[in-house]
C-alpha atoms as a PDB file:
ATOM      1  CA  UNK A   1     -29.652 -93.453  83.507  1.00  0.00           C
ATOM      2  CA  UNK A   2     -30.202 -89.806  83.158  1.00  0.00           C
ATOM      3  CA  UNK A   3     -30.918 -87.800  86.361  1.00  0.00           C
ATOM      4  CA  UNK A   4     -33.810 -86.817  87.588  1.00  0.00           C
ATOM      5  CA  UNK A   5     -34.784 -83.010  86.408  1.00  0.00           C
ATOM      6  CA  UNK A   6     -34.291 -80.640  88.347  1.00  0.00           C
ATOM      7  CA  UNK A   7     -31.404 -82.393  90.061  1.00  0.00           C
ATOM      8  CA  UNK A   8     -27.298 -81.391  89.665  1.00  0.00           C
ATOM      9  CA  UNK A   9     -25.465 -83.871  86.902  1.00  0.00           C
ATOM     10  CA  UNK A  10     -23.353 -86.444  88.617  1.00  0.00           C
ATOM     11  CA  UNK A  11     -19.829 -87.257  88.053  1.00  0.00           C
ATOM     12  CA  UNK A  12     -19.326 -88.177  84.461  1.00  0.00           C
ATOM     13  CA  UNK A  13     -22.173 -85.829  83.363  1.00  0.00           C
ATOM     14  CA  UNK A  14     -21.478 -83.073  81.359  1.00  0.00           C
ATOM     15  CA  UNK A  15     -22.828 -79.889  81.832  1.00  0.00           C
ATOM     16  CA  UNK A  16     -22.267 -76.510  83.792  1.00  0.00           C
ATOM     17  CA  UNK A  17     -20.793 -76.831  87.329  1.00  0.00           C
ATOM     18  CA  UNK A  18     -23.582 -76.255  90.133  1.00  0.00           C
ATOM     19  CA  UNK A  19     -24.060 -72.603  91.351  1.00  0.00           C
ATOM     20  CA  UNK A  20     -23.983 -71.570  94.569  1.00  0.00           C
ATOM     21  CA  UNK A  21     -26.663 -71.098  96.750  1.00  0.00           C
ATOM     22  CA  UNK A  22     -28.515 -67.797  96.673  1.00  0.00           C
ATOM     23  CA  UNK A  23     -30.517 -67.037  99.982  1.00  0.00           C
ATOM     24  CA  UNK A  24     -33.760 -66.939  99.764  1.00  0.00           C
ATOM     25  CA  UNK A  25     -34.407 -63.117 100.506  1.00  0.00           C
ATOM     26  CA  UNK A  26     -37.921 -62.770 102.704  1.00  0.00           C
ATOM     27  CA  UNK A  27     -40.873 -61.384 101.269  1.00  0.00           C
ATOM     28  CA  UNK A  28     -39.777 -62.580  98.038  1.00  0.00           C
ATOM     29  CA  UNK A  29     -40.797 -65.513  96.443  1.00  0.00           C
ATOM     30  CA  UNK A  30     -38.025 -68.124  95.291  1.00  0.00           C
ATOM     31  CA  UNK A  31     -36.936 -68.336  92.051  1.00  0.00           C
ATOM     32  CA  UNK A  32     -37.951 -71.153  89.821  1.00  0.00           C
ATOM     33  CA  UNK A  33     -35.832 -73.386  89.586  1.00  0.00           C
ATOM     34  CA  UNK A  34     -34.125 -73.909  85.687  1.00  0.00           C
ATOM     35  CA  UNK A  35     -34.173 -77.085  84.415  1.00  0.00           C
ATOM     36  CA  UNK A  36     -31.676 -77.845  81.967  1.00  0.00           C
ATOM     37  CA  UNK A  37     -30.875 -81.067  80.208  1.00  0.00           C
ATOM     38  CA  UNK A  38     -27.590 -82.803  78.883  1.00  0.00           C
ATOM     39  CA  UNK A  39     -26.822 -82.169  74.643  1.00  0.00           C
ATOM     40  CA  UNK A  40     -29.197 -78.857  75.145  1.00  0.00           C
ATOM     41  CA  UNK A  41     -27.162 -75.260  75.100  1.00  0.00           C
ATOM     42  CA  UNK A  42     -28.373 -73.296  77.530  1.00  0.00           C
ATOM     43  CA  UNK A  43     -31.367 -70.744  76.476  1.00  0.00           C
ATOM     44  CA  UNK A  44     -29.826 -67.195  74.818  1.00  0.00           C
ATOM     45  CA  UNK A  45     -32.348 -65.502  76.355  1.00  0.00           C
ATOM     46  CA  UNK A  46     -30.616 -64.840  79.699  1.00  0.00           C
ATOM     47  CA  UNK A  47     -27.878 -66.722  81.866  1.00  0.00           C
ATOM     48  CA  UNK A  48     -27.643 -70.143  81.752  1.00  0.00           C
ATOM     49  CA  UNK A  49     -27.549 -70.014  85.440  1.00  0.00           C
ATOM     50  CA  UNK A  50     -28.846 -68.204  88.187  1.00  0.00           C
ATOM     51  CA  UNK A  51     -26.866 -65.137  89.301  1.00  0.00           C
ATOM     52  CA  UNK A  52     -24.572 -65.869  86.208  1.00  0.00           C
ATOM     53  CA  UNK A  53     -24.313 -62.451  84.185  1.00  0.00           C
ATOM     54  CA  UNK A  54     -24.763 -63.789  80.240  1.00  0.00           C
ATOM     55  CA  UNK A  55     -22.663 -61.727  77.547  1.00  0.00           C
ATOM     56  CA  UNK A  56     -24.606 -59.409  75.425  1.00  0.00           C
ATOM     57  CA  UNK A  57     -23.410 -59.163  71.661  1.00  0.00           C
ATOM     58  CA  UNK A  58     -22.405 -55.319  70.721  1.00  0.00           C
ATOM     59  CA  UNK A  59     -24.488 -53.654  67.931  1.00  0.00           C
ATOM     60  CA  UNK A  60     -23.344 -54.382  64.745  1.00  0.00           C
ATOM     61  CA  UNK A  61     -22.317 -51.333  62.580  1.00  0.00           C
ATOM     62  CA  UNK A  62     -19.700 -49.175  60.720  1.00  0.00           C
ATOM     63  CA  UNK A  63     -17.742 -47.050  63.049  1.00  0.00           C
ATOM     64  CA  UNK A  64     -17.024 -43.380  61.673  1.00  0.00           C
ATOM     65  CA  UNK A  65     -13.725 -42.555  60.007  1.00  0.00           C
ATOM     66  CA  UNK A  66     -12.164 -39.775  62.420  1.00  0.00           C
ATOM     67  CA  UNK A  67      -9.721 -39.350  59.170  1.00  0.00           C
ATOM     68  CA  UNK A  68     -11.842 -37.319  57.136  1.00  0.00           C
ATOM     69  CA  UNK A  69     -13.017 -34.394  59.011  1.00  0.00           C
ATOM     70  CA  UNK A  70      -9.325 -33.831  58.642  1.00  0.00           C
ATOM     71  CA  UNK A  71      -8.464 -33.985  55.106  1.00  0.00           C
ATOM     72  CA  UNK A  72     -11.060 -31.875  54.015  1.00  0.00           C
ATOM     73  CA  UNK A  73      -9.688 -29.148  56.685  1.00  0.00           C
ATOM     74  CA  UNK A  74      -6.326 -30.300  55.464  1.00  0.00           C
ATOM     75  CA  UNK A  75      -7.800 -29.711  51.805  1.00  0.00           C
ATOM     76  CA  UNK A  76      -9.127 -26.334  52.482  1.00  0.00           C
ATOM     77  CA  UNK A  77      -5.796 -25.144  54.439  1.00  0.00           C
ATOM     78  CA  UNK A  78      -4.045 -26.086  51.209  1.00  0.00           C
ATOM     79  CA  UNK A  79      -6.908 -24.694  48.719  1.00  0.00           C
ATOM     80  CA  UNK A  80      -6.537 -21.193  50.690  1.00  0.00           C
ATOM     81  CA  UNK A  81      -2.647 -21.066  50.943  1.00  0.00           C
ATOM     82  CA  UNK A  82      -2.743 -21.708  46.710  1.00  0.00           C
ATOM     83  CA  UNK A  83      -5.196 -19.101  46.528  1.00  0.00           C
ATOM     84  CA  UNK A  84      -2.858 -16.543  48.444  1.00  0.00           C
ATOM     85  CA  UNK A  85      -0.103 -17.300  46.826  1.00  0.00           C
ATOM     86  CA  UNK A  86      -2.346 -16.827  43.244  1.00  0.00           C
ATOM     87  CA  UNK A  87      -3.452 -13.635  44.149  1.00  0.00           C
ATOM     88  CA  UNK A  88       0.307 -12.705  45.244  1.00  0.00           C
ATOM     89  CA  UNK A  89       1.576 -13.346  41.957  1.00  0.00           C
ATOM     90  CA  UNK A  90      -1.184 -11.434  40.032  1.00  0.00           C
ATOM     91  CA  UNK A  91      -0.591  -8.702  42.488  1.00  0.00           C
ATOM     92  CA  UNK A  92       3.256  -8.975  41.349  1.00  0.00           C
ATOM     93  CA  UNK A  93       2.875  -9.093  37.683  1.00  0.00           C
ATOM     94  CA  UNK A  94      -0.238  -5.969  37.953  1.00  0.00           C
ATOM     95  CA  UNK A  95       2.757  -4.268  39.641  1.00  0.00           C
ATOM     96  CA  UNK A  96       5.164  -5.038  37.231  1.00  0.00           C
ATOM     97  CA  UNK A  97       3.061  -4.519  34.163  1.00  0.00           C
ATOM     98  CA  UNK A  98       2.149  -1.411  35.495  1.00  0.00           C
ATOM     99  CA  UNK A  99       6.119  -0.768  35.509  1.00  0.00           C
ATOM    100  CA  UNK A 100       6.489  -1.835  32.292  1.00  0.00           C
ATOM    101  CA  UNK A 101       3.567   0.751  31.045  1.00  0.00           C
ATOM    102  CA  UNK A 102       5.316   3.751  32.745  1.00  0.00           C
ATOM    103  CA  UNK A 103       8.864   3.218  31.000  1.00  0.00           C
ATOM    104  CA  UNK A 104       6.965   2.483  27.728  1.00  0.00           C
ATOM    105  CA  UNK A 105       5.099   5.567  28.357  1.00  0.00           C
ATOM    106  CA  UNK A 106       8.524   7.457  29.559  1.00  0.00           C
ATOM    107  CA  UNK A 107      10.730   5.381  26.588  1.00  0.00           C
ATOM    108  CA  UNK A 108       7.478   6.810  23.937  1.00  0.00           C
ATOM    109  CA  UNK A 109       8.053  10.121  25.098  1.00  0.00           C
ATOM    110  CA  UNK A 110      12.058  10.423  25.179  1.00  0.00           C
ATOM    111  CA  UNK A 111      11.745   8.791  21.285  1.00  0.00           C
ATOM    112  CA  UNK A 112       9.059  11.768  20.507  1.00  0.00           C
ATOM    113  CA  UNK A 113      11.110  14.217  21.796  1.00  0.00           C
ATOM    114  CA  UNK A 114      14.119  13.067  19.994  1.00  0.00           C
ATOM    115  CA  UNK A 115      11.999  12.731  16.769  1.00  0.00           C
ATOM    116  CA  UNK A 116      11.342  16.178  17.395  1.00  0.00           C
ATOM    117  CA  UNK A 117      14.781  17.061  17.950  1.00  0.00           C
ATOM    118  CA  UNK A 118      15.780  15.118  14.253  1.00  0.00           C
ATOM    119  CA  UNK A 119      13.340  16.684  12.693  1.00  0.00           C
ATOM    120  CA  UNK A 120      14.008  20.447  13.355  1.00  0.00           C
ATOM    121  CA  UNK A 121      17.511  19.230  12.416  1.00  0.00           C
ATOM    122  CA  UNK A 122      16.732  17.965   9.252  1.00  0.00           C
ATOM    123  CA  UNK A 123      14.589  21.113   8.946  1.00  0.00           C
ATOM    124  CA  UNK A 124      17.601  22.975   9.524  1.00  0.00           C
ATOM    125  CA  UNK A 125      19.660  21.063   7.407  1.00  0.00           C
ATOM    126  CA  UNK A 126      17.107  21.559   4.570  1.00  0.00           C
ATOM    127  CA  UNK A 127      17.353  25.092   4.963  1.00  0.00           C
ATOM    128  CA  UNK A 128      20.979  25.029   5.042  1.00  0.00           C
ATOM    129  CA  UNK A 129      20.800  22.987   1.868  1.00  0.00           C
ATOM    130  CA  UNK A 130      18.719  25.464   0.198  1.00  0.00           C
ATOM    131  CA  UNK A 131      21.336  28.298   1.145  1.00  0.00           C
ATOM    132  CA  UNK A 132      24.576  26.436  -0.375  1.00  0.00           C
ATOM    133  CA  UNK A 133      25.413  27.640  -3.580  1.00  0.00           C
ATOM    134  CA  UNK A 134      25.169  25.090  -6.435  1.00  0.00           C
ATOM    135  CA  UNK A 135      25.509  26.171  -9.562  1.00  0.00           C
ATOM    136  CA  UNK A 136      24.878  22.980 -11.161  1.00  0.00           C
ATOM    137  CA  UNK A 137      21.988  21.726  -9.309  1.00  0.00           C
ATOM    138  CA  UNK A 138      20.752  25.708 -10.135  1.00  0.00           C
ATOM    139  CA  UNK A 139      21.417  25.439 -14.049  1.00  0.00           C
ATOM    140  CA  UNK A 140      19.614  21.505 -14.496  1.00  0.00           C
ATOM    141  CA  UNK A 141      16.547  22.962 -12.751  1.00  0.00           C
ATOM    142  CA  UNK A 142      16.677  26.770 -14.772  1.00  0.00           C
ATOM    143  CA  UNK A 143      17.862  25.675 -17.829  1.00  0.00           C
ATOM    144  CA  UNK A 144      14.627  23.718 -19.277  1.00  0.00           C
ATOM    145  CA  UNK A 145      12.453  27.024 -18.760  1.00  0.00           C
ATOM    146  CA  UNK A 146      15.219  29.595 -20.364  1.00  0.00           C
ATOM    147  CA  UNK A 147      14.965  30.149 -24.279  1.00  0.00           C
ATOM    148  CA  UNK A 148      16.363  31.903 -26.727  1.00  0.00           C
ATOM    149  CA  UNK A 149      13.961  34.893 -28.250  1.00  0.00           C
ATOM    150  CA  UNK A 150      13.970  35.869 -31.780  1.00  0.00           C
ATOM    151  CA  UNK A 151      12.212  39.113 -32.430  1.00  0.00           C
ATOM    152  CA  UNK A 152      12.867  40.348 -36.001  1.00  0.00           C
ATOM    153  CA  UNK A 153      16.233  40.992 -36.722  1.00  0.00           C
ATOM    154  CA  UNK A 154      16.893  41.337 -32.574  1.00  0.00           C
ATOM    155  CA  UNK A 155      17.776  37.846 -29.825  1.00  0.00           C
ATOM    156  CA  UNK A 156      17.629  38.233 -26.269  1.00  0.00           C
ATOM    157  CA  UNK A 157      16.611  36.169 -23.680  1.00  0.00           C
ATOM    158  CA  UNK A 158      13.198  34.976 -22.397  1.00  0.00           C
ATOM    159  CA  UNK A 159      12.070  32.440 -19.321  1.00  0.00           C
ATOM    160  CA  UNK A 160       8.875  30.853 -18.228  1.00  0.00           C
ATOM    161  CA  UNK A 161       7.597  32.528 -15.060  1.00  0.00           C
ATOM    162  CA  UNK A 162       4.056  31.560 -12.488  1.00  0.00           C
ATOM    163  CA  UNK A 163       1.645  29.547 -13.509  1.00  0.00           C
ATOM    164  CA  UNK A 164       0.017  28.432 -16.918  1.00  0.00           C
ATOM    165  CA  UNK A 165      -1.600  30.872 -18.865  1.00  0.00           C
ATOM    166  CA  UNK A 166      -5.752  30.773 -19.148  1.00  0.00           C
ATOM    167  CA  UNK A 167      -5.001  29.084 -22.399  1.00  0.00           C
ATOM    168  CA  UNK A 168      -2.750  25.977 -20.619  1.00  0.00           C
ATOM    169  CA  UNK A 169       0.587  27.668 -22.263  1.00  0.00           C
ATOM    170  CA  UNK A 170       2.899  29.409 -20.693  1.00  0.00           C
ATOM    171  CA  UNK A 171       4.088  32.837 -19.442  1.00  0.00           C
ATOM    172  CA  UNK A 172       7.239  34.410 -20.008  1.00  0.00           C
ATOM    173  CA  UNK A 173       9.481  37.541 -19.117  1.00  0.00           C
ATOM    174  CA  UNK A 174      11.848  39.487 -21.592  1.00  0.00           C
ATOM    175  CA  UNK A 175      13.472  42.643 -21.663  1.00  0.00           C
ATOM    176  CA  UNK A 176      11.668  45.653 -23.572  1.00  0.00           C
ATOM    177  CA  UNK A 177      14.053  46.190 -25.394  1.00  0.00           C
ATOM    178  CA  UNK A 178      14.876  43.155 -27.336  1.00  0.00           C
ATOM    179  CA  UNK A 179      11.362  43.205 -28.674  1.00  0.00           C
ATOM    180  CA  UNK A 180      11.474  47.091 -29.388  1.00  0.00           C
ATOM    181  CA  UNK A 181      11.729  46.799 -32.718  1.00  0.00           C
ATOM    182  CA  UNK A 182       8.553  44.996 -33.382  1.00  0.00           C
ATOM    183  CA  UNK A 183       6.234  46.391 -30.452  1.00  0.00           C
ATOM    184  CA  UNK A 184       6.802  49.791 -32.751  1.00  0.00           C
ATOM    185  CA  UNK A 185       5.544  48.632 -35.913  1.00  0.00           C
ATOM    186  CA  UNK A 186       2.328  47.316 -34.397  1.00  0.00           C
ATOM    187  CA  UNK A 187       3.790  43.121 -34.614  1.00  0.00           C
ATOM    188  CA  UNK A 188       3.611  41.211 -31.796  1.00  0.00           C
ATOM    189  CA  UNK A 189       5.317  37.485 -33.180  1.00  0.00           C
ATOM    190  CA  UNK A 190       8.214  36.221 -31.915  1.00  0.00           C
ATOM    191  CA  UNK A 191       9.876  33.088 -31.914  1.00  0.00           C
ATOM    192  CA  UNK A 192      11.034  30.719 -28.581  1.00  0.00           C
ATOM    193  CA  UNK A 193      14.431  28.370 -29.754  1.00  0.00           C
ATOM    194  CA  UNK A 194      16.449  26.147 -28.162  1.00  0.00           C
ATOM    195  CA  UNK A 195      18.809  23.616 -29.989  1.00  0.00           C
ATOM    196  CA  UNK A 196      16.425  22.473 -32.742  1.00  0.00           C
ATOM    197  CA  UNK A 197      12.821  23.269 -31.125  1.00  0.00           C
ATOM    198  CA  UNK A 198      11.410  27.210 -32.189  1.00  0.00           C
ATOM    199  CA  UNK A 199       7.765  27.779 -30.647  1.00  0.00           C
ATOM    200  CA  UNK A 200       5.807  30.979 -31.216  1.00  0.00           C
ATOM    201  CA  UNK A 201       4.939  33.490 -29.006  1.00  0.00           C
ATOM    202  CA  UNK A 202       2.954  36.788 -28.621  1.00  0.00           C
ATOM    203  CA  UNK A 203       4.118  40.261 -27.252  1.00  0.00           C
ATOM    204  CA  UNK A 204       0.872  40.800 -24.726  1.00  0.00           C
ATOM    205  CA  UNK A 205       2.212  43.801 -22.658  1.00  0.00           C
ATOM    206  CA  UNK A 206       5.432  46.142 -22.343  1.00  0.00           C
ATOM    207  CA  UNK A 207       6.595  48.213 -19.911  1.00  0.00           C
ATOM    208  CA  UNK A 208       9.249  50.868 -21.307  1.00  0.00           C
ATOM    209  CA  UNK A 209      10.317  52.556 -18.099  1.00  0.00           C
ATOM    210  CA  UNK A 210      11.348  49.315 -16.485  1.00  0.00           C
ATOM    211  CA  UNK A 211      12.718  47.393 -19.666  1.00  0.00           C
ATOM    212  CA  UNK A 212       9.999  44.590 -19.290  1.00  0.00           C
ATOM    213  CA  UNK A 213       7.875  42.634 -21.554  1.00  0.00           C
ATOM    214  CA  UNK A 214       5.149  39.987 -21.196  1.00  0.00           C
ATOM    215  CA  UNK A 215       5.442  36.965 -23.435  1.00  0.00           C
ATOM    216  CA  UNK A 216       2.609  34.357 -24.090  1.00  0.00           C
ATOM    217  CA  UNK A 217       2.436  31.259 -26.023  1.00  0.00           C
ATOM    218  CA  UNK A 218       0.372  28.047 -26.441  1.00  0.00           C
ATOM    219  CA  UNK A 219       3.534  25.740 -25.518  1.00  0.00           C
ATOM    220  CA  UNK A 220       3.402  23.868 -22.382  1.00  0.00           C
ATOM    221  CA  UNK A 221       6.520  25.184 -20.311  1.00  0.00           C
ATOM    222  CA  UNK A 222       7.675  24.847 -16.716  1.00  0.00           C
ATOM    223  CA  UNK A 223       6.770  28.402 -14.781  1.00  0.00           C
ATOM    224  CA  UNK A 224      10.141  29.550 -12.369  1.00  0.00           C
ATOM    225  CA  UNK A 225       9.526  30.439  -8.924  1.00  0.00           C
ATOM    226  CA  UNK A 226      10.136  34.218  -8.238  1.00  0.00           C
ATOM    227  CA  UNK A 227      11.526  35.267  -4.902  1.00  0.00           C
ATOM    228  CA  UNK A 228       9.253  36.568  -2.775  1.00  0.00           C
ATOM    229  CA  UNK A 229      12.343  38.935  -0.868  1.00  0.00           C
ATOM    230  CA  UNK A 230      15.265  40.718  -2.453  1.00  0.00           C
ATOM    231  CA  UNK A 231      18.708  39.709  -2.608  1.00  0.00           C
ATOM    232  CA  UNK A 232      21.259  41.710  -0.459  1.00  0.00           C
ATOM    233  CA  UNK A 233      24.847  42.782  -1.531  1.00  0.00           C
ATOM    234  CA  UNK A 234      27.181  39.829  -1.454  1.00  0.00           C
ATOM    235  CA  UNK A 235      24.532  37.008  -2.312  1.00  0.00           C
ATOM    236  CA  UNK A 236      25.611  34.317  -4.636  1.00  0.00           C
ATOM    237  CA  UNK A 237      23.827  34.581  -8.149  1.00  0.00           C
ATOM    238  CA  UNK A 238      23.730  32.427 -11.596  1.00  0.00           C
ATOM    239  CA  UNK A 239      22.839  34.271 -14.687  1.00  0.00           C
ATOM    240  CA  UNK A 240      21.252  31.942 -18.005  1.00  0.00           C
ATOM    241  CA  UNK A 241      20.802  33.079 -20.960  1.00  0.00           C
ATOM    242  CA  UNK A 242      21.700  33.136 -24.765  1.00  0.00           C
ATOM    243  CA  UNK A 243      24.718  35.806 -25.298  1.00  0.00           C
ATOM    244  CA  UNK A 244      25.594  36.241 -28.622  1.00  0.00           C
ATOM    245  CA  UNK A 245      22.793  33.415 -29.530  1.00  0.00           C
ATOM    246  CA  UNK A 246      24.701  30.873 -27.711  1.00  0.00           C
ATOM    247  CA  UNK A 247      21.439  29.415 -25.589  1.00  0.00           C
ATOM    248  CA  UNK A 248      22.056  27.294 -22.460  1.00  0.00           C
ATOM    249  CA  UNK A 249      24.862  29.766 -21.519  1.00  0.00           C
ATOM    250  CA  UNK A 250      25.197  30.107 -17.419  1.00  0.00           C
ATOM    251  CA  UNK A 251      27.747  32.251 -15.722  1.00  0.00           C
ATOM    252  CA  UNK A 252      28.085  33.141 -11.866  1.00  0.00           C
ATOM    253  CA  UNK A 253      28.905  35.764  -9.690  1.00  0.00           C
ATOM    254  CA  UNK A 254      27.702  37.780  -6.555  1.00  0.00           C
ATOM    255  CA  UNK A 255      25.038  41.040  -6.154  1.00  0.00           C
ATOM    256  CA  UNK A 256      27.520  43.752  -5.421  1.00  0.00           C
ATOM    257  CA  UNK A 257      24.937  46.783  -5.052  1.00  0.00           C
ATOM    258  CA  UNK A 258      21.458  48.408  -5.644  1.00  0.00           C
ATOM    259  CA  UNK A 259      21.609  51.356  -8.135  1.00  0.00           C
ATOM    260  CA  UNK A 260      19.663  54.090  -9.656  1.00  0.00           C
ATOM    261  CA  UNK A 261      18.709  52.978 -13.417  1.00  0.00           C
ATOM    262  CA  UNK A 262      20.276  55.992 -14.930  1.00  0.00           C
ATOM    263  CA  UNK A 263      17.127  56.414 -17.044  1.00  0.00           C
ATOM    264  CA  UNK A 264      15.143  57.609 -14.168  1.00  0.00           C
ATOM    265  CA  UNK A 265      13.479  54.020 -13.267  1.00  0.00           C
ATOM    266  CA  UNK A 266      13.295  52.163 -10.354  1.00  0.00           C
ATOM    267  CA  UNK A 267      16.305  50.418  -8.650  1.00  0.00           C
ATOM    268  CA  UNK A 268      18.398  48.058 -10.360  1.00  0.00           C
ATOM    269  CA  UNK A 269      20.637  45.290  -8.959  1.00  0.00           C
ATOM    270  CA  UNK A 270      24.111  45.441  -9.613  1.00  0.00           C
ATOM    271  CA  UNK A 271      26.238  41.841  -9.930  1.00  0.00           C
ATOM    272  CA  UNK A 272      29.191  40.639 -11.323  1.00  0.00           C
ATOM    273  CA  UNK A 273      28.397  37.836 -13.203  1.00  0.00           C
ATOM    274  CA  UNK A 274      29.435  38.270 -17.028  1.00  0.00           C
ATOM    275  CA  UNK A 275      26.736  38.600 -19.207  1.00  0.00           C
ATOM    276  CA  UNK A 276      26.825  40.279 -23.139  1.00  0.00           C
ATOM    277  CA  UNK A 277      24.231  41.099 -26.109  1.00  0.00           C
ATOM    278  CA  UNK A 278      22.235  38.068 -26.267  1.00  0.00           C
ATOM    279  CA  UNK A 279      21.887  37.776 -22.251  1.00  0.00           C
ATOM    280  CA  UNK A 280      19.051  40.463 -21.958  1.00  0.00           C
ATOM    281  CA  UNK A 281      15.667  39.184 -20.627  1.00  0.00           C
ATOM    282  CA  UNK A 282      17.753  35.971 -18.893  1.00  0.00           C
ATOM    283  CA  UNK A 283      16.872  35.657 -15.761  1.00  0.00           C
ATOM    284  CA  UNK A 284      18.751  36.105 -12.461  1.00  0.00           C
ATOM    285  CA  UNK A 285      18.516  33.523  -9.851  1.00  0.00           C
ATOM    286  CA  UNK A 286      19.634  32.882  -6.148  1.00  0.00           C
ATOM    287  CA  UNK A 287      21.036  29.695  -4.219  1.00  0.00           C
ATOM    288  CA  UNK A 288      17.530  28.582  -4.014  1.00  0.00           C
ATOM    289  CA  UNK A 289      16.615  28.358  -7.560  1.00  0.00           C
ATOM    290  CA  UNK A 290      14.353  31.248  -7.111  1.00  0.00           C
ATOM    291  CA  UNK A 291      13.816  34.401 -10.139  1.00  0.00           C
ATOM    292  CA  UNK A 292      15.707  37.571  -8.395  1.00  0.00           C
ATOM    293  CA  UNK A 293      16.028  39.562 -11.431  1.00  0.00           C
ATOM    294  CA  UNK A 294      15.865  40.053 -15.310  1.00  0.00           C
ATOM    295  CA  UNK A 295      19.097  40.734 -16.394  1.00  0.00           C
ATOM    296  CA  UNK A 296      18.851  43.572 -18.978  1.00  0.00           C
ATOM    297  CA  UNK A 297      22.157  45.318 -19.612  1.00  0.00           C
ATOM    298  CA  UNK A 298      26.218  45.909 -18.953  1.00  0.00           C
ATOM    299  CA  UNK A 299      28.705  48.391 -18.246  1.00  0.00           C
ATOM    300  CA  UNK A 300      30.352  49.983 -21.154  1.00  0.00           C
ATOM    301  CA  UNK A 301      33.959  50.119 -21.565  1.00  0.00           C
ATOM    302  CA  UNK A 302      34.020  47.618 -17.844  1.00  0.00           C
ATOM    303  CA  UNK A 303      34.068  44.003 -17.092  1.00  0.00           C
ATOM    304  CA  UNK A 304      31.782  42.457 -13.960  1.00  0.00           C
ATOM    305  CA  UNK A 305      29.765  45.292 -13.699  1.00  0.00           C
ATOM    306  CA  UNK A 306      25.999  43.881 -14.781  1.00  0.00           C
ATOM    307  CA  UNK A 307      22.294  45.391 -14.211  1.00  0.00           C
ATOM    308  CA  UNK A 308      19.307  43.405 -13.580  1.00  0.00           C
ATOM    309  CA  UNK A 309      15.664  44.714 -13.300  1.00  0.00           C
ATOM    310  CA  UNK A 310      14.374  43.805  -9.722  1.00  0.00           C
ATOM    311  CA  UNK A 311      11.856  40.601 -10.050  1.00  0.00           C
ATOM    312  CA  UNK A 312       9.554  42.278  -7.556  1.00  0.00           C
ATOM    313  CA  UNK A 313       9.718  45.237 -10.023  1.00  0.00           C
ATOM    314  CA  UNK A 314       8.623  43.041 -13.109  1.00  0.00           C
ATOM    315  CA  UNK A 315       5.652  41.151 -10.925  1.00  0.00           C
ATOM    316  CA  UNK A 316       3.964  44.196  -9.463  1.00  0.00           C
ATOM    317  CA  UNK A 317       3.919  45.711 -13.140  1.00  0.00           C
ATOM    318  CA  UNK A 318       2.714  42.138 -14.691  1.00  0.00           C
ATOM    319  CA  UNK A 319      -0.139  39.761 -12.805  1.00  0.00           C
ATOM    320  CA  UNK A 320       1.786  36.895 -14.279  1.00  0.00           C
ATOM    321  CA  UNK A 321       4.325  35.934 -10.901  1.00  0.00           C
END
C-alpha cells in the first residue's frame, strides 16, 4: 500500500533518501512541504529536495577558435618578410642593371674611340696608298683616256682632260706644235686613234707661247684629273703617249728640276723619263694618277733629259681643267 503523501517512503520504497531537517527560521513562514510520488522524476524546475542545489545545464554554443587570430598574424608576418625580400631583389638587379648600363656605356665608348682610331688609320693608310708609286695601277687607269693624234702629215699625243664638253664629248690637251701645221692654213680636223678606233676632233684654241692646244670632239671619253699642286724635284712620274706612233707606250722616271723654257715662256718641268717624236702632247702624271704636265719636247744630242709644260700652266690658259 502506497504511503500516505506527504510522508517519507518506507523501507523497500524507492525514491530519494529523506533530507534533513531545516529549522524553521522565525518570522518566516515554513516552506511547503513537496510532495513527491514513487515512478515520478522529480520536477526540473528546481531541486528535487529542499536545500538540495539542482544542476543547471551550460549554454549550448560554439566556442571560438583561439587558432586563428594567429595564422592570419602568422600570414601577414610571412606576406611582409616575402615582400622585403621582393623589394631586396629588385633593389639588387636596379643596381646591377644600372652596372651593366655604365660598362655598356664605358664598353660603347672605348669601341668609338677605337673606331676612331681605325679609321684615321685606314685614312692614313689610304693616303699612303695614294703616295706609292705604281706604275701599273697608273697606266690601266691613264691609258683608256690617252690617244694617238693625227694632224696632217704630223702625230703627237693627245688626252682627255675635266669634264664633258657642252656638247656631251670630250675635252682634250695637245701640244701646239703637233697641230702647227694645220692651225696655219686655217684647218682645224684632226683625227683621235688607238688600235683600230680613229674619232674626229676639232682644233678650238692654241696657245703658241706655252706649246698648248685645245682639242674637242663629239666622242664620249673619260676626263683625267689634273693636280691641283705641283710636283717637286725627285717625285716619281709615268709618261703615256704614242712615240714614233707606237700608242699605249708608258715609260717612268722622276722630276729632276724646274727650268726656264728657253723660248722665253713660263717654267717647264724637267724629268727623266724617256720620251721621243710621237710623245708630245702625252701627258705627265704623278703616284696619284693625277695630270702634272704635258710633255712637249727632249734634249738634243742627251738621254733622260725631258720637258713638260706645267698642267697648272695649260688650265689657267684653257677653262677646260
Amino acid at each position: 500500500m502506497p504511503a500516505p503523501r506527504g510522508t517519507w517512503p518506507t523501507a523497500g520504497e524507492t525514491g530519494p533518501p529523506p533530507a534533513p531537517p531545516r529549522p524553521a527560521t522565525v518570522g518566516s513562514p515554513a516552506p511547503a512541504p513537496t510532495t513527491w510520488s514513487p515512478g515520478q522524476p522529480p520536477a526540473a524546475s528546481g531541486p528535487a529536495f529542499p536545500g538540495t542545489p539542482y544542476p543547471v545545464d551550460a549554454p549550448v554554443g560554439r566556442q571560438r577558435s583561439g587558432w586563428l587570430p594567429r595564422a592570419a598574424l602568422l600570414l601577414a608576418l610571412l606576406l611582409v618578410l616575402v615582400s622585403g625580400v621582393q623589394a631586396y631583389q629588385i633593389h639588387v638587379l636596379n643596381d646591377r642593371l644600372g652596372d651593366t648600363r655604365r660598362n655598356l656605356a664605358t664598353a660603347q665608348d672605348r669601341d668609338g674611340l677605337r673606331l676612331d682610331g681605325v679609321e684615321q688609320r685606314t685614312e692614313e693608310l689610304e693616303k699612303q696608298a695614294g703616295t706609292v708609286f705604281n706604275p701599273e695601277e697608273i697606266a690601266e687607269t691613264v691609258l683608256r683616256s690617252v690617244f694617238r693624234v693625227r694632224a696632217g702629215t704630223s702625230t703627237g699625243t693627245a688626252f682627255a682632260v675635266g669634264k664633258p664638253n657642252s656638247e656631251g664629248g670630250a675635252n682634250l690637251f695637245t701640244n701646239y706644235h703637233v697641230v702647227e701645221s694645220l692651225w696655219t692654213t686655217g684647218e682645224r680636223q684632226v683625227f683621235l686613234e688607238r688600235t683600230d678606233q680613229r674619232f674626229p676632233a676639232t682644233i678650238v684654241k692654241v696657245d703658241e707661247e706655252n706649246d698648248v692646244a685645245h682639242l674637242r670632239t663629239a666622242a664620249k671619253f673619260t676626263g683625267l684629273v689634273t693636280a691641283a699642286t705641283p710636283v717637286k724635284s725627285g717625285q716619281q712620274i709615268v709618261v703615256v703617249g704614242a712615240p714614233l706612233g707606237l700608242t699605249d707606250s708608258v715609260t717612268t722616271g722622276v722630276v729632276s728640276a724646274f727650268r726656264k723654257a728657253e723660248n722665253g715662256g713660263g717654267d717647264v718641268i724637267q724629268f727623266d723619263a724617256p720620251i721621243n717624236p710621237g710623245n708630245s702632247g702625252g701627258p705627265v702624271i704623278n703616284s696619284a694618277k693625277q695630270v702634272v704636265g704635258i710633255a712637249t719636247a727632249k734634249a738634243r744630242n742627251a738621254e733622260g733629259i725631258g720637258l713638260a709644260v706645267p698642267i697648272k700652266t695649260a688650265c689657267d690658259g684653257f677653262d677646260i681643267c
